[in-house]
Protein backbone atom coordinates (compact mmCIF):
# COMPACT_ATOMS: atom_id res chain seq x y z
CA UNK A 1 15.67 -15.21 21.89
CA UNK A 2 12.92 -16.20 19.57
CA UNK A 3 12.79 -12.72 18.22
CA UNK A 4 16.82 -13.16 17.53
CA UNK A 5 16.00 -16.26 16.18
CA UNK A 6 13.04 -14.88 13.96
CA UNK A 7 15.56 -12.22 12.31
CA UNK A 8 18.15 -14.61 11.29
CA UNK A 9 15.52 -16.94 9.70
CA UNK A 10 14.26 -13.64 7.92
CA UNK A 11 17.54 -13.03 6.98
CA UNK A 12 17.97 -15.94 5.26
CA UNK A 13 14.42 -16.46 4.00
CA UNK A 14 14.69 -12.79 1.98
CA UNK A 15 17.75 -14.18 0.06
CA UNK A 16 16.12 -16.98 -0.64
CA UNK A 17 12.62 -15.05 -1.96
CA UNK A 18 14.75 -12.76 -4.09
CA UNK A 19 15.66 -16.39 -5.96
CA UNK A 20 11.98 -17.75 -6.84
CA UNK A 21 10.46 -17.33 -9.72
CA UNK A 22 14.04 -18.84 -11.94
CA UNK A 23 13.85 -21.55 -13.43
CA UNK A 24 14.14 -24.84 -11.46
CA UNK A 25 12.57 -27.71 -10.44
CA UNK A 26 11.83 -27.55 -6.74
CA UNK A 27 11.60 -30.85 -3.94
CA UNK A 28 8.45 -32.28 -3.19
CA UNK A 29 8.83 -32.13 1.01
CA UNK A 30 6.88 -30.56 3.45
CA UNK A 31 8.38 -26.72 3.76
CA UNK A 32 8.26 -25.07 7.55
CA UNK A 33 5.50 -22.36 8.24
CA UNK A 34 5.82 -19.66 10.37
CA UNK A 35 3.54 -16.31 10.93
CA UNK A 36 4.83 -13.03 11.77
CA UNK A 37 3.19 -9.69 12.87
CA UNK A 38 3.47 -6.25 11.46
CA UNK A 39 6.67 -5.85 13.32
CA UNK A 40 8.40 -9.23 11.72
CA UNK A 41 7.84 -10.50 15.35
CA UNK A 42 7.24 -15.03 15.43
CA UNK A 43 3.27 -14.97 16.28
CA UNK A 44 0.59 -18.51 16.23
CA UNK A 45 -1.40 -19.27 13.89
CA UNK A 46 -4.24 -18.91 15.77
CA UNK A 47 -3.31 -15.34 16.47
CA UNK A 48 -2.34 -14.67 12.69
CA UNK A 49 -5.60 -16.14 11.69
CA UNK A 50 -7.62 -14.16 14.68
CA UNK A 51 -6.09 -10.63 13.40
CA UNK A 52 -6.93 -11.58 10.02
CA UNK A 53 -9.85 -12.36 10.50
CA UNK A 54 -10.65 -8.92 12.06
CA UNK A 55 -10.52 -7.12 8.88
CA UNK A 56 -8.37 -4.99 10.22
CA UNK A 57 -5.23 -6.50 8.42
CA UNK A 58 -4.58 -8.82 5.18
CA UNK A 59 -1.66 -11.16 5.00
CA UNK A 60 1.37 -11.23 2.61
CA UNK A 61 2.72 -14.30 1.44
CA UNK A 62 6.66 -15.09 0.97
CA UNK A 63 7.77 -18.56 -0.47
CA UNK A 64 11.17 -20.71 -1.32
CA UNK A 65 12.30 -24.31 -0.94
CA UNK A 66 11.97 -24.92 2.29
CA UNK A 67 9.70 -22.14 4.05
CA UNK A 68 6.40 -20.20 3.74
CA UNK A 69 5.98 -16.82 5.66
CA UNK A 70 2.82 -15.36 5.82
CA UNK A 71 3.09 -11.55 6.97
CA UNK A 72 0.54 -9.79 8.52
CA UNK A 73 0.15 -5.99 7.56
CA UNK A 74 -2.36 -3.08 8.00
CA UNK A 75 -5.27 -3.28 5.68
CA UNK A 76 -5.96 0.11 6.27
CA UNK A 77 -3.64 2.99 8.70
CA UNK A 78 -4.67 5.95 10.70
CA UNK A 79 -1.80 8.12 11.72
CA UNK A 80 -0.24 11.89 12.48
CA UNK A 81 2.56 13.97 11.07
CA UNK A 82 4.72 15.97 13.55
CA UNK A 83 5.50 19.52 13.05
CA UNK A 84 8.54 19.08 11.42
CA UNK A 85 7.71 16.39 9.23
CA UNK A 86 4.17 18.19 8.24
CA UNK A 87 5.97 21.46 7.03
CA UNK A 88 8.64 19.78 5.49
CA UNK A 89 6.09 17.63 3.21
CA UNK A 90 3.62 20.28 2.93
CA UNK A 91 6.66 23.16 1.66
CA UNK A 92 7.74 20.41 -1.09
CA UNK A 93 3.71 20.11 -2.29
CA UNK A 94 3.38 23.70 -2.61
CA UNK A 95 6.48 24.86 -3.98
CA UNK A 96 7.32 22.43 -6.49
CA UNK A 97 4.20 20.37 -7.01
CA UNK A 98 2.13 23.57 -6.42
CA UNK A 99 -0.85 21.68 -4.48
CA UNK A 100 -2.81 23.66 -2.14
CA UNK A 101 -2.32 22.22 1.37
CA UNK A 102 -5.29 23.81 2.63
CA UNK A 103 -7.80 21.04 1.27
CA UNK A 104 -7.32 17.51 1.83
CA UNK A 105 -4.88 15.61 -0.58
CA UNK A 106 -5.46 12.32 -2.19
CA UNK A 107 -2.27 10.76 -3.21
CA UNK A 108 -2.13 7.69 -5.19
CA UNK A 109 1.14 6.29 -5.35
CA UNK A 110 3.08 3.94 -8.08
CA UNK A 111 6.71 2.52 -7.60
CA UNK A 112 7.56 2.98 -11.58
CA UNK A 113 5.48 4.93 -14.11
CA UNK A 114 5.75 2.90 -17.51
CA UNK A 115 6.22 4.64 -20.77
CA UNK A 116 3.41 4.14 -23.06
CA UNK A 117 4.99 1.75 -25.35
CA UNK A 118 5.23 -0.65 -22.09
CA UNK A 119 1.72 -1.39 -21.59
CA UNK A 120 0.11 -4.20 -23.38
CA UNK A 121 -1.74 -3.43 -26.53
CA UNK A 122 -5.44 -5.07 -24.86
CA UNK A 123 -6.24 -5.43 -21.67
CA UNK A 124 -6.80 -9.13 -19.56
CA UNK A 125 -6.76 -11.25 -17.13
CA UNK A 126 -3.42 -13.14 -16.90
CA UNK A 127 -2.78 -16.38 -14.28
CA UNK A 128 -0.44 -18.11 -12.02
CA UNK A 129 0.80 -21.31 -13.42
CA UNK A 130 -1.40 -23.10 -11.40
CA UNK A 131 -4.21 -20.90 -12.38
CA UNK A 132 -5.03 -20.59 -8.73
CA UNK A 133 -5.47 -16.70 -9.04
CA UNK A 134 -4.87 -13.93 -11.09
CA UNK A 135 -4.01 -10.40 -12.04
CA UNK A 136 -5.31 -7.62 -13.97
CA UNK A 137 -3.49 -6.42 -16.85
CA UNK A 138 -4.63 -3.68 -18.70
CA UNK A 139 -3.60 -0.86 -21.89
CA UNK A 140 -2.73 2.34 -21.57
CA UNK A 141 -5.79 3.73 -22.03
CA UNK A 142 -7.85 1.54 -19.78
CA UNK A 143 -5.04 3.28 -17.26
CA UNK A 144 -6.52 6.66 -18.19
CA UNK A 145 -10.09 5.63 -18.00
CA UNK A 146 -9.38 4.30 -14.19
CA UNK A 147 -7.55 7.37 -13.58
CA UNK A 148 -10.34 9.92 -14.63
CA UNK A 149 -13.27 7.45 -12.77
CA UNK A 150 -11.43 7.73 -9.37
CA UNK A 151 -10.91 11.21 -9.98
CA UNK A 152 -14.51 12.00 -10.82
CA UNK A 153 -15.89 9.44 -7.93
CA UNK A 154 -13.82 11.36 -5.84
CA UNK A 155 -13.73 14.23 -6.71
CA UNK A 156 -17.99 14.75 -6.37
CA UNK A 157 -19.16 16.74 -3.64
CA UNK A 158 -15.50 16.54 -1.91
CA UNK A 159 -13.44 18.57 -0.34
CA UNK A 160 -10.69 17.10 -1.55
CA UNK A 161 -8.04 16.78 -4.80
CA UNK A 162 -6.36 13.93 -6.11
CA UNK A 163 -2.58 13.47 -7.25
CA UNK A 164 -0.73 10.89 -8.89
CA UNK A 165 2.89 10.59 -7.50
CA UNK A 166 5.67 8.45 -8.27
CA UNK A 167 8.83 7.16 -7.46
CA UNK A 168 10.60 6.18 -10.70
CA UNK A 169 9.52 7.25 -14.61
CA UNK A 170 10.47 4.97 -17.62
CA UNK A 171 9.90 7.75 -19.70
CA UNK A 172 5.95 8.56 -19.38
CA UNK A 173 4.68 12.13 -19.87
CA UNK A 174 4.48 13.83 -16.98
CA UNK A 175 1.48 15.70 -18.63
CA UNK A 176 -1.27 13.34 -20.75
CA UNK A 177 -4.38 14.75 -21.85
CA UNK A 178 -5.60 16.54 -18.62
CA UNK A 179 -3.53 14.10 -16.29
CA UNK A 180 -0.18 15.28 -14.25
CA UNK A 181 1.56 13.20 -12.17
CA UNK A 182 4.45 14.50 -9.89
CA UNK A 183 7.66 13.08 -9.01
CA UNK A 184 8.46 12.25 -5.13
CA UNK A 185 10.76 14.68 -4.20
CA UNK A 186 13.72 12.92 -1.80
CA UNK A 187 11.34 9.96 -1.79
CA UNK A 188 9.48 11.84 1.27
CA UNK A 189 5.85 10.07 0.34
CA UNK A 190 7.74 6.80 0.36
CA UNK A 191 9.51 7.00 3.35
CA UNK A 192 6.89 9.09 5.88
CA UNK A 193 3.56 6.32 4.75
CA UNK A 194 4.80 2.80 5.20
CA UNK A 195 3.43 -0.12 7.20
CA UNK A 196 7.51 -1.42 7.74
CA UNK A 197 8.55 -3.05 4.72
CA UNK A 198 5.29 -1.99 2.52
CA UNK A 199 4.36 1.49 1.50
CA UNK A 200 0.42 2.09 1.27
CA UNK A 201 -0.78 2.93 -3.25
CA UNK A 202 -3.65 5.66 -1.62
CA UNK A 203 -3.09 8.25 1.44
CA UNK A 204 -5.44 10.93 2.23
CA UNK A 205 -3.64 13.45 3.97
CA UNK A 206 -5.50 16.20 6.16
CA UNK A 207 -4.49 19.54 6.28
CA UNK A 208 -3.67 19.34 9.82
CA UNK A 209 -1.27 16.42 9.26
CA UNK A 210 -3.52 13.77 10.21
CA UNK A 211 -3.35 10.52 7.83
CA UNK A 212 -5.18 7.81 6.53
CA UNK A 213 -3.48 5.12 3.84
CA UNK A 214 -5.04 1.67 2.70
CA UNK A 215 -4.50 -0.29 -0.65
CA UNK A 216 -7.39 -0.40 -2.92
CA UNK A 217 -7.94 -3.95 -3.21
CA UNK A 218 -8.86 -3.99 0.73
CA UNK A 219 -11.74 -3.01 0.92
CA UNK A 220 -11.79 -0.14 2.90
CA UNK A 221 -13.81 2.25 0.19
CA UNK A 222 -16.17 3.66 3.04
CA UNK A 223 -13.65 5.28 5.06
CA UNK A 224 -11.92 6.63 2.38
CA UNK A 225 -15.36 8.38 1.01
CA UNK A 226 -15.96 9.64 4.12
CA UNK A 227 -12.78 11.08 4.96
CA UNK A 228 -11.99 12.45 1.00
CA UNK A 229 -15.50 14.47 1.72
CA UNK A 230 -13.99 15.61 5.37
CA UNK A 231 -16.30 13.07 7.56
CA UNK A 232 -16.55 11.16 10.35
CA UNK A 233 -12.66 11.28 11.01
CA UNK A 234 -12.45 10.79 14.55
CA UNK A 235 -14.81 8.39 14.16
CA UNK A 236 -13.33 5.93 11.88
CA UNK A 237 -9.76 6.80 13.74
CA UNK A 238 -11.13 5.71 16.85
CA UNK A 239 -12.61 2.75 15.75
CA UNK A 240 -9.12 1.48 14.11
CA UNK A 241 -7.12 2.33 17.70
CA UNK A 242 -9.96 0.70 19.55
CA UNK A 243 -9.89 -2.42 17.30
CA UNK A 244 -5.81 -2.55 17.26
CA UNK A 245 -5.56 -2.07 21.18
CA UNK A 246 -8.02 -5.43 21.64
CA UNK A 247 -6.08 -7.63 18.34
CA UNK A 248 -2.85 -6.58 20.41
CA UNK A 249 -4.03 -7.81 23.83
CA UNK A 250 -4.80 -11.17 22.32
CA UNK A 251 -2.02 -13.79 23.47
């Protein structure tokens, strides 16, 4: 019942998200909090703040008029492909993206590519309205600058290569300078590595279908240097299944 309940509050709450950020004044009153897990299932506080806490997952943060959600999801995501979903995703990255599926992949993936003309002439820091945090904005080419560090800090002593997919293009060039970036094909990359609602911006994909996907402002840069150089896999997979099974036990 509270799950039923849960959903129709969502419901409602989503319609109401989609509506902040017009222009309006909003009611000084105290709004209702609730938590949810991965899985949009009603969880405590204290159990919200405990998983948090682990490392092991950040928290997303939806607002309107009356009601804050904060949204637990993976920091980080160890996983498998099946058979058929392996050689279907591996077929598209050979034939039309020509990648070599032998070596691990390193996919780093953006909803919308922006045309050049879209990107601010400097880069900076712009903030909220009530300058309680921030975002980076940055030119086009401090873009290509981060593009060719990751690829070279990734790239050394690896076994690994590193594409740039996306979902949408407002008209960049698919080829700039020595950069290519490839389109997702029946939106396969977006649909196979998602944590429910959210899809993952890096995935490190092992020739054998086994998966790794984290956002880079985690902090999860270790694992992903271990596995891109084809280390300590099991290890770190391990860990993550051991850590879930004991946040999940937690009442």
């Amino acid at each position: 019942m509270k799950f039923k309940i849960l959903l129709i509050t969502l419901g409602f709450s989503f319609v109401c998200f989609a509506q902040v950020g017009s222009s309006k004044y909003y009611l000084n009153y105290a709004k209702d909090t609730i938590y949810s897990d991965v899985q949009y299932y009603n969880i405590s506080k204290k159990r919200h703040d405990t998983k948090l806490d682990s490392k092991l997952f950040s928290s997303l943060k939806f607002e309107n008029d009356t009601l804050v959600l904060y949204r637990l999801r993976y920091s980080h995501l160890f996983g498998t492909l099946d058979k058929v979903k392996r050689h279907q995703l591996f077929l598209i990255f050979s034939e039309r993206n020509k990648i070599d599926t032998t070596k691990i992949m390193v996919i780093h993936y953006q909803d919308t590519l922006k045309q050049i003309s879209e990107f601010p002439d400097k880069s900076e820091l712009v903030y909220n309205k009530d300058s309680t945090s921030h975002r980076h904005v940055i030119n086009h080419s401090r873009y290509i600058k981060n593009l060719r560090n990751c690829i070279k800090n990734l790239r050394k002593r690896n076994r690994s290569e590193v594409y740039h997919f996306f979902k949408h293009n407002n008209g960049h060039p698919l080829k700039y300078k020595r950069f290519q970036w490839h389109k997702d094909y029946y939106g396969l990359i977006d649909k196979l590595f998602r944590d429910y609602r959210s899809r993952f911006h890096t995935i490190v994909i092992n020739p054998n279908g086994d998966f790794f996907c984290m956002n880079y402002r985690d902090g999860n840069d270790k694992i992903l240097k271990d596995l891109t150089k084809g280390k300590r896999w099991e290890k770190h997979k391990n860990a993550f299944e051991k850590k879930l099974a004991y946040l999940n036990s937690i009442k």
